[in-house]
Protein backbone atom coordinates (compact mmCIF):
# COMPACT_ATOMS: atom_id res chain seq x y z
CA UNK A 1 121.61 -3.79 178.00
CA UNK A 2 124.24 -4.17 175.25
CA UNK A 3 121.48 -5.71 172.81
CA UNK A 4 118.82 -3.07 173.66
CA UNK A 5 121.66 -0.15 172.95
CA UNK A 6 122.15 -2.00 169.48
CA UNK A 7 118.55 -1.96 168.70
CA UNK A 8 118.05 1.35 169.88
CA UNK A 9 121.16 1.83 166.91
CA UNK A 10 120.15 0.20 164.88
CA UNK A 11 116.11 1.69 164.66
CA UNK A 12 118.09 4.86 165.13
CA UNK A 13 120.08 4.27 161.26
CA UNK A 14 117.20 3.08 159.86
CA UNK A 15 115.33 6.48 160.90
CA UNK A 16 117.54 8.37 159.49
CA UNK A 17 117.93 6.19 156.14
CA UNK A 18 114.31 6.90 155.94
CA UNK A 19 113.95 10.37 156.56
CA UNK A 20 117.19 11.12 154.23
CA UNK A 21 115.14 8.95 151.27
CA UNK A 22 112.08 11.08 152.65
CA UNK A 23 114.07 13.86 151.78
CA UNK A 24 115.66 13.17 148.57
CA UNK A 25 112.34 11.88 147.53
CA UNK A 26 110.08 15.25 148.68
CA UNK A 27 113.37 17.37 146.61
CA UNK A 28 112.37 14.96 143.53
CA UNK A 29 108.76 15.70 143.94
CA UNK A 30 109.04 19.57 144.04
CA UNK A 31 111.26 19.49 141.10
CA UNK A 32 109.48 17.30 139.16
CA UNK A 33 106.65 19.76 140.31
CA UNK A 34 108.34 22.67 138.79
CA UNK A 35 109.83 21.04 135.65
CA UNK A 36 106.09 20.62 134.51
CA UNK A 37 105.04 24.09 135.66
CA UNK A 38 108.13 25.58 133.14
CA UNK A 39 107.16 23.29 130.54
CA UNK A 40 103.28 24.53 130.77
CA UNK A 41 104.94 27.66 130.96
CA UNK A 42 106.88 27.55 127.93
CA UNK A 43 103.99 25.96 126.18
CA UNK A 44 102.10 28.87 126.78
CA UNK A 45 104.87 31.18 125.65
CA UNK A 46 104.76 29.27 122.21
CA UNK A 47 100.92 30.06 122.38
CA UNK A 48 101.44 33.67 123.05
CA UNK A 49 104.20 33.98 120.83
CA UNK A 50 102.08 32.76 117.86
CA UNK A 51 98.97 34.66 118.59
CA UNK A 52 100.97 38.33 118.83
CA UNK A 53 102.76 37.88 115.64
CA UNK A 54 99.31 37.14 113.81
CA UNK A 55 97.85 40.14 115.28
CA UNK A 56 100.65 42.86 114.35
CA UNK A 57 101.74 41.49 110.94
CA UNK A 58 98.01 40.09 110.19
CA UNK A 59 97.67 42.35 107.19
CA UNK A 60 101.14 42.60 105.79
CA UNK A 61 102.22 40.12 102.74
CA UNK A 62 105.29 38.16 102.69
CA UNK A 63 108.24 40.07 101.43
CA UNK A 64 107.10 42.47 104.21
CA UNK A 65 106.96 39.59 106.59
CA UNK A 66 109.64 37.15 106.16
CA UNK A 67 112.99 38.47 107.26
CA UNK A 68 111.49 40.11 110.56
CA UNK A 69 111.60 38.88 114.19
CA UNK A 70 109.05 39.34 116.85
CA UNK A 71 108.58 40.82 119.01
CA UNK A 72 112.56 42.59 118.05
CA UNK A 73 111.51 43.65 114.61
CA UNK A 74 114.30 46.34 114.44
CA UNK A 75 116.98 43.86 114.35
CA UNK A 76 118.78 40.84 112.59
CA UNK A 77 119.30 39.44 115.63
CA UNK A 78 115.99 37.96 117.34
CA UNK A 79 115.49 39.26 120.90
CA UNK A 80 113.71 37.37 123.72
CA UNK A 81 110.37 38.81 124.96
CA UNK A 82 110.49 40.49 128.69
CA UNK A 83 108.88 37.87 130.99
CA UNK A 84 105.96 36.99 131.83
CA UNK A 85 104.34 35.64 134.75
CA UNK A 86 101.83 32.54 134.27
CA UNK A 87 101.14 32.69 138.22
CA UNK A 88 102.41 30.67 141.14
CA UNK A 89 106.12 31.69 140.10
CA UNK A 90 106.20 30.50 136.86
CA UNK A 91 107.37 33.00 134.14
CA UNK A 92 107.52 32.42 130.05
CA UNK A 93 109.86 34.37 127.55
CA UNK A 94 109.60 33.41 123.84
CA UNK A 95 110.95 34.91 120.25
CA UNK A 96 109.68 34.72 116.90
CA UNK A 97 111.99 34.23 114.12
CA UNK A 98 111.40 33.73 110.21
CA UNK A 99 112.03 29.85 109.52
CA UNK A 100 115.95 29.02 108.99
CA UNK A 101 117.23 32.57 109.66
CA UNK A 102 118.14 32.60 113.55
CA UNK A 103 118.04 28.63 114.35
CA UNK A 104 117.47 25.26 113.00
CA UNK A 105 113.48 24.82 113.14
CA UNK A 106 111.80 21.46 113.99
CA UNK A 107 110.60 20.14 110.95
CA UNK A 108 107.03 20.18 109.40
CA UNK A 109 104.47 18.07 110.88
CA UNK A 110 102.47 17.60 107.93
CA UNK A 111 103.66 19.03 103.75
CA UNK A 112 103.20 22.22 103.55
CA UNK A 113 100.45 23.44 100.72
CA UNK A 114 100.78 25.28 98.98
CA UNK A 115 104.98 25.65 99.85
CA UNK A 116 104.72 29.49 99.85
CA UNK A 117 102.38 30.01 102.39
CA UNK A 118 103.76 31.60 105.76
CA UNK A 119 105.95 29.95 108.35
CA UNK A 120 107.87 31.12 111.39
CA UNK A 121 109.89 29.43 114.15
CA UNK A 122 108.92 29.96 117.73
CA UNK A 123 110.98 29.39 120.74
CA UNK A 124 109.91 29.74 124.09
CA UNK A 125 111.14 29.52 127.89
CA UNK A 126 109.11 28.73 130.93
CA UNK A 127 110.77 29.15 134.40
CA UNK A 128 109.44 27.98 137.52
CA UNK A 129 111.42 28.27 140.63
CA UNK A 130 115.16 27.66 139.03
CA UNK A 131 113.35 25.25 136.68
CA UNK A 132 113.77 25.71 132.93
CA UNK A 133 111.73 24.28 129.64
CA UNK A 134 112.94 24.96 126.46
CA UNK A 135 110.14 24.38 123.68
CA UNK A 136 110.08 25.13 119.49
CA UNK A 137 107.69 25.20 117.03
CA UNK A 138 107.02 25.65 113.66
CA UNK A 139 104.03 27.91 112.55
CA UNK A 140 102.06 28.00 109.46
CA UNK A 141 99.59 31.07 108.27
CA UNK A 142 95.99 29.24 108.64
CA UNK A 143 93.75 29.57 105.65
CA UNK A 144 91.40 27.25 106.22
CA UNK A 145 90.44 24.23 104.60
CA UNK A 146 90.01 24.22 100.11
CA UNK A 147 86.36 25.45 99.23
CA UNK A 148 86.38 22.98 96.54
CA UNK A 149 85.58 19.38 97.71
CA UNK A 150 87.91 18.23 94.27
CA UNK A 151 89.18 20.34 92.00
CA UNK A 152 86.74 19.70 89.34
CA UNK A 153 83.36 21.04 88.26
CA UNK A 154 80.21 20.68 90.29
CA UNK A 155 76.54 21.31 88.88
CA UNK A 156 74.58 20.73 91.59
CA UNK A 157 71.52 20.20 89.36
CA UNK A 158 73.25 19.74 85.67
CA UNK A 159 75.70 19.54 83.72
CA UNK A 160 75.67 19.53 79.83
CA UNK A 161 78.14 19.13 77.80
CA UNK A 162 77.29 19.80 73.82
CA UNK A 163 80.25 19.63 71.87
CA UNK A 164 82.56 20.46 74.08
CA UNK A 165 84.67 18.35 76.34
CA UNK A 166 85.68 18.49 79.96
CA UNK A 167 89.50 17.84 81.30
CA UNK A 168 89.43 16.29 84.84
CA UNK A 169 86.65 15.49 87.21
CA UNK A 170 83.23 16.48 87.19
CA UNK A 171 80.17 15.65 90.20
CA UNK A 172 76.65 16.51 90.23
CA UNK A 173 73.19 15.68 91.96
CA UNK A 174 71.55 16.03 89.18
CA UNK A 175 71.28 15.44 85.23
CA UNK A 176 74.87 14.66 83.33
CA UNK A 177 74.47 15.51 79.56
CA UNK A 178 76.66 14.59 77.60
CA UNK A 179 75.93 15.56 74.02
CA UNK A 180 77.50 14.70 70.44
CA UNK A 181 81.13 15.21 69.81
CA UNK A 182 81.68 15.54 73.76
CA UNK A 183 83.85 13.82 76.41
CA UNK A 184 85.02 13.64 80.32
CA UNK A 185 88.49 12.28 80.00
CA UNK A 186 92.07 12.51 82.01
CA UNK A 187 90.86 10.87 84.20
CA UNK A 188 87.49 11.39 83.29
CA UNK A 189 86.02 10.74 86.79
CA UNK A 190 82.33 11.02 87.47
CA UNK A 191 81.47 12.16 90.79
CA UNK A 192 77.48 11.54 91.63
CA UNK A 193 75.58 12.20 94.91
CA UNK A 194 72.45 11.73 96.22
CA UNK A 195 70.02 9.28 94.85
CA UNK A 196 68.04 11.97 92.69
CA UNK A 197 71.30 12.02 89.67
CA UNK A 198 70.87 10.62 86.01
CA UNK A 199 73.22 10.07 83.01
CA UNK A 200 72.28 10.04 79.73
CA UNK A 201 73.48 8.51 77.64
CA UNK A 202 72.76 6.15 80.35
CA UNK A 203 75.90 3.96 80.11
CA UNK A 204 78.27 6.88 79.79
CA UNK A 205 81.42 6.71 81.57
CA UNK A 206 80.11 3.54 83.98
CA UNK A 207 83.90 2.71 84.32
CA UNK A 208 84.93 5.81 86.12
CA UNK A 209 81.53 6.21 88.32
CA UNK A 210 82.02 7.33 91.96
CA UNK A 211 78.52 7.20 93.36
CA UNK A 212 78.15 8.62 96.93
CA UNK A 213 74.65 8.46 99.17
CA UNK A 214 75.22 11.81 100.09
CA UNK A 215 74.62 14.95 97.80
CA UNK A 216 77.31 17.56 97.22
CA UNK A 217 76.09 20.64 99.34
CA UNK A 218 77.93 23.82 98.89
CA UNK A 219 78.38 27.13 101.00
CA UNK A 220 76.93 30.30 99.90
CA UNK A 221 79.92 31.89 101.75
CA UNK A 222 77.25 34.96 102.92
CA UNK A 223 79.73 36.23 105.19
CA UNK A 224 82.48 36.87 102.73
CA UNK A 225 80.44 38.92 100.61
CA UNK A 226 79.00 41.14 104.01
CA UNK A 227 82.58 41.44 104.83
CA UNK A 228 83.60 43.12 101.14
CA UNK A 229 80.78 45.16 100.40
CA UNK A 230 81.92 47.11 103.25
CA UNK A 231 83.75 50.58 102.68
CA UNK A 232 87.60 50.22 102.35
CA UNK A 233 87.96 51.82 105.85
CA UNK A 234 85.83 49.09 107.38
CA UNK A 235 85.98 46.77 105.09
CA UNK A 236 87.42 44.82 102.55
CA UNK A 237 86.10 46.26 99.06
CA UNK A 238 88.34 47.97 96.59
CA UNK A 239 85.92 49.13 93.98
CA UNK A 240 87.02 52.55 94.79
CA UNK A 241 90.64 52.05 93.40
CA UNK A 242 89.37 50.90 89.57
CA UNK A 243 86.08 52.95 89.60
CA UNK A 244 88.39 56.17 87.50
CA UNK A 245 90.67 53.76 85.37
CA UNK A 246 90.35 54.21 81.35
CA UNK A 247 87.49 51.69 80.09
CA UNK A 248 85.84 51.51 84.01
CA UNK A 249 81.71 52.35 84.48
CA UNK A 250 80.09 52.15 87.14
CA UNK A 251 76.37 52.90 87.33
CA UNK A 252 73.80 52.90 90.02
CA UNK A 253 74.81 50.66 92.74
CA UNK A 254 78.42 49.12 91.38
CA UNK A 255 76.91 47.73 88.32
CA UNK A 256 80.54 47.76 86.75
CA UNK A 257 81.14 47.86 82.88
CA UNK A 258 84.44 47.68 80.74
CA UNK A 259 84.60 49.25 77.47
CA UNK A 260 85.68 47.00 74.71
CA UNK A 261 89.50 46.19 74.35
CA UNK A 262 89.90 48.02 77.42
CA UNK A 263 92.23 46.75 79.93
CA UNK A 264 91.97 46.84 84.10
CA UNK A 265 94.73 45.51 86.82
CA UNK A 266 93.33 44.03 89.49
CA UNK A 267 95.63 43.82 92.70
CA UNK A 268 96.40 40.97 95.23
CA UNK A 269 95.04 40.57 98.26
CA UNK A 270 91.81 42.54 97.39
CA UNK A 271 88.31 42.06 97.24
CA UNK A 272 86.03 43.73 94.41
CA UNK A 273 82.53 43.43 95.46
CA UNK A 274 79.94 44.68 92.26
CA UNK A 275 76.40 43.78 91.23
CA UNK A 276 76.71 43.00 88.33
CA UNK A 277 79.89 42.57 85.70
CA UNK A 278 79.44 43.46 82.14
CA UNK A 279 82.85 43.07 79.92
CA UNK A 280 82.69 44.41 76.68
CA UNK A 281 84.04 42.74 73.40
CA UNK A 282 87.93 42.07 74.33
CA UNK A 283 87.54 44.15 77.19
CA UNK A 284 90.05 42.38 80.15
CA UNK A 285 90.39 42.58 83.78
CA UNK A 286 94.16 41.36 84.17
CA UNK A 287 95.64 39.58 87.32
CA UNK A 288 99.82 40.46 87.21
CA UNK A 289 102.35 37.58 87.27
CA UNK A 290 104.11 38.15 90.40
CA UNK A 291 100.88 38.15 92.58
CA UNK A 292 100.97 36.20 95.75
CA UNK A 293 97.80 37.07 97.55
CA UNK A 294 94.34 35.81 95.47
CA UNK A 295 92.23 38.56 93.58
CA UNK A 296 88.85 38.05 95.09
CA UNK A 297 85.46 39.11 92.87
CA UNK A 298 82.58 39.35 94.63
CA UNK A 299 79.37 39.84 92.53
CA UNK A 300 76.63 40.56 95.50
CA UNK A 301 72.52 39.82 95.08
CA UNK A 302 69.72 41.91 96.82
CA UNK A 303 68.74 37.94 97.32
CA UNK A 304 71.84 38.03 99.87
CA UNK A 305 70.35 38.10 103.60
CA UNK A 306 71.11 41.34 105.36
CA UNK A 307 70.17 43.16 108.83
CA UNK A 308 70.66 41.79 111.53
CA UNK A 309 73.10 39.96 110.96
CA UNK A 310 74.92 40.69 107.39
CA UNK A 311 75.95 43.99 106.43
CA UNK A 312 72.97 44.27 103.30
CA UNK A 313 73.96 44.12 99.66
CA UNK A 314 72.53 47.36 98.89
CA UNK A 315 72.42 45.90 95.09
CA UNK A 316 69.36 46.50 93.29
CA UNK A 317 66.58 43.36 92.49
CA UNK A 318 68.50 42.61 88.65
CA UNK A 319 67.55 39.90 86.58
CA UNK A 320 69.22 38.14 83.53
CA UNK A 321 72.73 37.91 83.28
CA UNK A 322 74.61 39.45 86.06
CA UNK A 323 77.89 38.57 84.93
CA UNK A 324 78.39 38.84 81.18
CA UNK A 325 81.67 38.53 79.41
CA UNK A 326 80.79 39.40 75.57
CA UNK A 327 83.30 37.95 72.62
CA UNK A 328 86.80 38.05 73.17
CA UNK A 329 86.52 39.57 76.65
CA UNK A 330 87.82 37.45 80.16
CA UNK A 331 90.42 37.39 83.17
CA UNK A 332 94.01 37.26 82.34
CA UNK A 333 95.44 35.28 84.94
CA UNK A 334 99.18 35.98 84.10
CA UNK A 335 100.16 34.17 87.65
CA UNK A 336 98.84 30.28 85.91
CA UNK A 337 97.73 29.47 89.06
CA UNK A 338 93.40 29.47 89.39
CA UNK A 339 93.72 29.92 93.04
CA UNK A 340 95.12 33.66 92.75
CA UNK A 341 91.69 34.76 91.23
CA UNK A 342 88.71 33.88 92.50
CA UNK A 343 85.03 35.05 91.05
CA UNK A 344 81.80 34.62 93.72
CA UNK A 345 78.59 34.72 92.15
CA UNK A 346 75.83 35.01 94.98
CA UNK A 347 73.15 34.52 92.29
CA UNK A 348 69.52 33.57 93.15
CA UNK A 349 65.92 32.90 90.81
CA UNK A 350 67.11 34.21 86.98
CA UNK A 351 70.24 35.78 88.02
CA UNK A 352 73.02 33.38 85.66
CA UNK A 353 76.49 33.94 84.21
CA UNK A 354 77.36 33.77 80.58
CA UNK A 355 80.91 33.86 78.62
CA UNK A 356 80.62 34.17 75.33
CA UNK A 357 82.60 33.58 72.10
CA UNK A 358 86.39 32.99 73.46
CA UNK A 359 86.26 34.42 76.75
CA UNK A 360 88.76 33.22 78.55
CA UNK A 361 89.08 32.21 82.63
CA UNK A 362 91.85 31.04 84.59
CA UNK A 363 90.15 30.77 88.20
CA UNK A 364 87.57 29.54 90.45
CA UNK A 365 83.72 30.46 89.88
CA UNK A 366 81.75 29.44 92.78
CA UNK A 367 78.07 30.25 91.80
CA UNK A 368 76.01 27.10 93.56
CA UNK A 369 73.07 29.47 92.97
CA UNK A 370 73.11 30.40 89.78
CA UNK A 371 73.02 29.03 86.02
CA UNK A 372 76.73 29.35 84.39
CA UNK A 373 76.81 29.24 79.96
CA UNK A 374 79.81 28.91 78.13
CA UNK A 375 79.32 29.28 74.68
CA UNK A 376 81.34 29.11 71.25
CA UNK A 377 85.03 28.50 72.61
CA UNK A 378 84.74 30.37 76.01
CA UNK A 379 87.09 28.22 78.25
CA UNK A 380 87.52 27.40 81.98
CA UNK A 381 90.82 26.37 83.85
CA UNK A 382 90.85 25.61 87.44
CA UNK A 383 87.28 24.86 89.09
CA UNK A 384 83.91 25.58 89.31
CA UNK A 385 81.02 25.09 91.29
CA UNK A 386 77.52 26.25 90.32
CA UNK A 387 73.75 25.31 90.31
CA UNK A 388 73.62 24.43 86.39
CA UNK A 389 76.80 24.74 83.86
CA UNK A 390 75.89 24.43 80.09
CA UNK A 391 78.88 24.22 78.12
CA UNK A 392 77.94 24.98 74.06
CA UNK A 393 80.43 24.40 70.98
CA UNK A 394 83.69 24.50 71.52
CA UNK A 395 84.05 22.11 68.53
CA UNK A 396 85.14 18.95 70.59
CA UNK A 397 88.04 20.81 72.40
CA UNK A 398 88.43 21.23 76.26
CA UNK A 399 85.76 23.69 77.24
CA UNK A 400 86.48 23.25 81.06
CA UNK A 401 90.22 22.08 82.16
CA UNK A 402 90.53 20.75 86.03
CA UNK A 403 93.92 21.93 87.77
CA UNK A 404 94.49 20.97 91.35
CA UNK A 405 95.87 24.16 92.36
CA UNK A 406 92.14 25.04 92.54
CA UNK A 407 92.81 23.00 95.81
CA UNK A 408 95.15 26.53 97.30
CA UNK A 409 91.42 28.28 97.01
CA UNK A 410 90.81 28.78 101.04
CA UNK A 411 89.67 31.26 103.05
CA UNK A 412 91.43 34.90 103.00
CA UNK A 413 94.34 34.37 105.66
CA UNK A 414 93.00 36.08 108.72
CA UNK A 415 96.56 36.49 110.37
CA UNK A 416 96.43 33.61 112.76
CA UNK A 417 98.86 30.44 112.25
CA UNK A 418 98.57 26.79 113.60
CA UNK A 419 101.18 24.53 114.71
CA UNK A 420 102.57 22.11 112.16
CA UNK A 421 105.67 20.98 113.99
CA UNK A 422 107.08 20.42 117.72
CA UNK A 423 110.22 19.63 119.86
CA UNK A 424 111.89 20.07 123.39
CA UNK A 425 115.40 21.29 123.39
CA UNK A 426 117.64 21.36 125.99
CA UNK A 427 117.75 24.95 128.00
CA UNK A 428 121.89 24.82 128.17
CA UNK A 429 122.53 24.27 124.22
CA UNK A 430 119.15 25.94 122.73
CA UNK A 431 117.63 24.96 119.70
């Protein structure tokens, strides 16, 4: 009797050892449960958090921007969001705070570049039954990838070079001229795709040769130019704000002429969309030093595709030169930097680009439809792309000079960030 009592004990212990551990371990489960609810929680607070600040400060530059918190923008003091339910209990809160100002934000993921483009610090909290996830991240304005696939000059079809020499890198799929008194130097690299390209001479620049299988193929862009030709109240295009300056004509449907030495600001963060650009002798459109946001010409073709799908060019069927910078005349970057002004040529069949005697451009072109000349000391810094690019005595000297801040050409910022930086903080000190 004794030994069946102790049994009975004994299995009695061991029941209650188990269903103790049973328990502890069903009290681990739901918390562990609930930890990963708040942190999916949180996560989605980060998510939220970086979508809503896109959407109310999409449009607004960066001295606007930086020294604001959302969603408190009234105050110095970043305030958290009212809660939010992700269902089944769970709730996130987050703030948004300009990088450095409120806390200490995780680092960048990845170098940021260009350094001046848009970042903000987000914080968020997720909550699930007494759980709690703390979460940062680092956000960075998303402009998309460079246009440019180097920052060089690409004739799809040729390039010829009489005379005149080009700084940097140049790539083709096509004919490479290079005539007397010319040279591709520093560093001189040769870029040629396809199987269809040809040098002549024929054993000019062999050294520096970077021969892909695969041709360059370039964007028209089409959507960018539907975009701009739109009104300013729907659209992007600012024609209207230079159409009464001193030295500004504008005939028939925003064929656009500048009177000789005449001068024109154009503003950042704007897109100009004409049909054709005539610049008379000296005549200058001038980009101001302090601009942050890129100047973006647009010169639209009736060869542009339109209903259903694009808003239509409404240019008329012009032939010949439809952008035509005469002696003297050009863009006067004053920022240095090619990326803040950028000239799209939609071109088509006998629609081509010529800068004459000394015209001047510090920029982008990107013309992969049309025929681009440079003649008598007009120069190029930055990049181009184009169908054909002839450049014509510039008496040995640097007709076209590569910079690789071409590279900041992207996409107009469209307000949305991505994440470029991550970390888990503990919910009792913060971040």
């Amino acid at each position: 009797m004794v030994a069946v009592m102790g049994v009975l004990l004994v299995t009695a212990i061991l029941g209650f050892a188990v269903a103790a551990a049973a328990d502890r371990t069903n009290a681990g489960t739901i918390r562990d449960a609930n930890g990963k609810r708040a942190l999916a929680a949180a996560d989605a607070g980060l998510n939220a958090g970086r979508f809503r600040i896109g959407k109310t400060y999409g449009s607004a530059n960066a001295t606007i921007n930086d020294g604001k918190c959302f969603p408190d923008t009234g105050s110095a003091t970043c305030a958290w969001s009212a809660p939010e339910s992700v269902g089944n209990g769970a709730t996130f809160r987050y703030w948004v705070s300009p990088v450095g100002a409120v806390s200490s934000c995780v680092g960048a993921a990845t170098p940021v570049s260009p350094a001046t483009l848009r970042q903000r610090c987000v914080i968020a909290e997720g909550e699930a039954n007494g759980a709690r996830r703390l979460l940062q991240a680092r956000i960075v304005e998303n402009r998309g990838a460079p246009i440019f696939p180097f920052p060089g000059m690409i004739g799809l079809d040729r390039i010829s070079l009489n005379q005149s020499d080009a700084v940097g890198s140049v790539g083709t799929n096509g004919q490479l001229l290079i005539g007397p008194n010319s040279d591709i130097r520093d560093p001189g690299t040769i870029r040629l795709g396809g199987s269809g390209w040809s040098v002549n001479p024929s054993n000019y620049g062999t050294p520096n040769r970077a021969v892909s299988p695969d041709p360059f193929v370039l964007d028209y862009y089409t959507e960018w130019y539907s975009e701009s030709v739109r009104a300013p109240a729907t659209g992007t295009n600012q024609i209207g704000t230079i159409s009464s300056a001193p030295g500004v004509s504008i005939t028939g449907a925003r064929q656009v002429a500048i009177a000789p030495s005449s001068t024109v600001t154009l503003t950042g963060g704007r897109d100009y969309n004409f049909c054709s650009l005539v610049m008379n002798s000296d005549g200058q459109f001038v980009v101001p030093a302090g601009t942050t946001e890129p100047v973006r010409v647009f010169i639209d073709s009736s060869n542009r595709p339109g209903n259903p799908n694009y808003v239509p060019s409404g240019c008329p069927n012009l032939t010949g030169n439809v952008v035509d910078l005469r002696n003297g005349a050009g863009f006067v970057n004053n920022t240095g930097k090619p990326s803040m002004l950028q000239l799209f040529v939609y071109g088509g069949p006998n629609q081509n680009i010529v800068f004459d005697a000394s015209a001047e451009f510090t920029g982008t072109i990107w013309a992969p439809q049309s025929k681009i000349v440079f003649n008598a000391g007009a120069t190029v810094t930055g990049a181009i792309a184009a169908r054909d690019i002839e450049f014509n005595q510039n008496g040995g000297d640097a007709g076209f000079t590569g910079d690789p801040e071409a590279n900041n050409a992207t996409g107009r910022w469209d307000g949305s960030y991505t994440r470029n930086g991550w970390r888990e903080c503990p919910p009792s000190a913060g971040c």
